[in-house]
Protein backbone atom coordinates (compact mmCIF):
# COMPACT_ATOMS: atom_id res chain seq x y z
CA UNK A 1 -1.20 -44.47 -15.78
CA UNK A 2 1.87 -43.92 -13.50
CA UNK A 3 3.19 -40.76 -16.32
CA UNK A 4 -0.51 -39.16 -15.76
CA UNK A 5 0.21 -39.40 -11.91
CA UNK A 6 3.44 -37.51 -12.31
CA UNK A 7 2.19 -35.31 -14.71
CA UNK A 8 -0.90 -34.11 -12.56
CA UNK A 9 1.50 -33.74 -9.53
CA UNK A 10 3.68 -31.72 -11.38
CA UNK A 11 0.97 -29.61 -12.32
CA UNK A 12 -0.05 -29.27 -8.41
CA UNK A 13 3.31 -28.45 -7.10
CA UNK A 14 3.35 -25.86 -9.67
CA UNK A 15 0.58 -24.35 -8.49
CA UNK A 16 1.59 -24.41 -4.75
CA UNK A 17 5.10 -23.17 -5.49
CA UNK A 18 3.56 -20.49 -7.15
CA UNK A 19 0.67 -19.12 -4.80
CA UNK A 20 4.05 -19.26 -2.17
CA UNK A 21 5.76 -17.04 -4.40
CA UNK A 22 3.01 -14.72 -4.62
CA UNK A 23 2.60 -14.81 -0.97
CA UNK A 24 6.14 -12.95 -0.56
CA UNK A 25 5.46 -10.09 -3.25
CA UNK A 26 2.16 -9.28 -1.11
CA UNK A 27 3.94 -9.05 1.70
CA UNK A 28 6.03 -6.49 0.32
CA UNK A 29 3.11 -4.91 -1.52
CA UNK A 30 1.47 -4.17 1.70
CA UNK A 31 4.13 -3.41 3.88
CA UNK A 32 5.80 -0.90 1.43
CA UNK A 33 7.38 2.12 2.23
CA UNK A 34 5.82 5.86 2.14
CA UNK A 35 7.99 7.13 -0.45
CA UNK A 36 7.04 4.28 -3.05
CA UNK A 37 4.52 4.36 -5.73
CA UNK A 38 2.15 1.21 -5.01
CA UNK A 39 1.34 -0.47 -8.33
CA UNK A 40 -2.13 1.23 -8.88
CA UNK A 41 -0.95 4.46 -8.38
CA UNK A 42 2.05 3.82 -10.97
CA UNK A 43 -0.03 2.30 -12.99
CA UNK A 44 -2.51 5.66 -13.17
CA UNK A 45 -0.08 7.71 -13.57
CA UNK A 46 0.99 6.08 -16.89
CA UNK A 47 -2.48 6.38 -17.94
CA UNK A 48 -3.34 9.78 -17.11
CA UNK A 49 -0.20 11.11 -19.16
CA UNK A 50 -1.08 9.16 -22.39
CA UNK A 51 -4.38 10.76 -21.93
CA UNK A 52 -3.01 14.08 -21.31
CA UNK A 53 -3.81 13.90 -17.69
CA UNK A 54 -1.95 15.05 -14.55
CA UNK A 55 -1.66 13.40 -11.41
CA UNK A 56 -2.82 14.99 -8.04
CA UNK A 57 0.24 13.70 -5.49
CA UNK A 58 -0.62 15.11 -1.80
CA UNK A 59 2.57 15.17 0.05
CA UNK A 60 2.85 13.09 3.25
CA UNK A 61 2.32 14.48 6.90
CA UNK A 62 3.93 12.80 9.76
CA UNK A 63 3.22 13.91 13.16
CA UNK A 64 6.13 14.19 15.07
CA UNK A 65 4.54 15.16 18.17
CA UNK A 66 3.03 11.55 18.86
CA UNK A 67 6.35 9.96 19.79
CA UNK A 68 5.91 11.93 23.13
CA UNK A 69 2.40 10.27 23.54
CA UNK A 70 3.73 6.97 22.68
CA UNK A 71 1.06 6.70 19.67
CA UNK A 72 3.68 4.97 17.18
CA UNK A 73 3.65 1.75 15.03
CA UNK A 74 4.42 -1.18 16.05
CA UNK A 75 7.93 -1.23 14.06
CA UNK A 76 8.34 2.09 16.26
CA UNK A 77 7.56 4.53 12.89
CA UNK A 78 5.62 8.10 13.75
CA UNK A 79 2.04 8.12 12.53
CA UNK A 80 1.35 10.19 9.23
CA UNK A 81 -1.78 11.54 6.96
CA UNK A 82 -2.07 13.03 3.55
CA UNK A 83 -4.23 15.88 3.70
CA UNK A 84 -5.72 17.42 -0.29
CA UNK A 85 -7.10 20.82 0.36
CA UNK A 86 -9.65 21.46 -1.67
CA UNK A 87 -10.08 24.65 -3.96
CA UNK A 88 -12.47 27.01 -6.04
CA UNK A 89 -16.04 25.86 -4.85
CA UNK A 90 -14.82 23.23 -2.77
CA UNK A 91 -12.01 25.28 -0.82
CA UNK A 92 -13.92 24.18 2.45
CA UNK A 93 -14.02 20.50 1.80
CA UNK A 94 -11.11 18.50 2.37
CA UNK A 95 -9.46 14.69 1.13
CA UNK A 96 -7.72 12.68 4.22
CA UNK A 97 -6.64 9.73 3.73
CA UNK A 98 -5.22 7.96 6.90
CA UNK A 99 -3.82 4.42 6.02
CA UNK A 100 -3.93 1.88 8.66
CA UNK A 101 -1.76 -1.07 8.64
CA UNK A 102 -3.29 -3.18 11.75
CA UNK A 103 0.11 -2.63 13.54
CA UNK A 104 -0.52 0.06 16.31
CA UNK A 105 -0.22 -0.57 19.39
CA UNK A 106 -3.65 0.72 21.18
CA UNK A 107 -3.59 -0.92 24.21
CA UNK A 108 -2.60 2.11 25.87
């Protein structure tokens, strides 16, 4: 009885040690920076060029002027969009993504 104790809190510490471990790569996961790939887009991009595919990557805005207004992160970093014009029959519709991280300050 006592070796099905220790074998059942083996397999619990496991378990906890583990979901800690995990807990540090999502930290880094969300709190990556600009110029990195996150792990979906990587992972898409390995697809679409075994399927003959390309990739649409929409460069990175960051808005210098908001440093004047004070409108930065918390970590002090400038604001920034991507912006995806669009083209032929949809040249007056465009893609913006703005990414918020839950880190600005807005109680300006």
């Amino acid at each position: 009885m006592r070796m099905g104790n220790l074998l059942w809190f083996g397999i619990v510490a496991a378990l906890v040690f583990s979901f800690w471990v995990d807990s540090f790569s999502a930290y880094e996961y969300h709190h990556f920076n600009e110029t990195e790939l996150s792990l979906l887009e990587s992972q898409e991009q390995v697809h679409s060029s075994l399927l003959g595919r390309t990739s649409v990557m929409v460069g990175l805005t960051v808005i210098q002027s908001a440093a004047g207004k004070g409108a930065v992160c918390l970590d002090g970093t400038l604001p920034a969009y991507h912006l995806h014009r669009g083209y032929g029959s949809g040249a007056n519709s465009w893609i913006v993504n703005l990414e918020v991280s839950h880190e600005y300050d807005l109680s300006n």
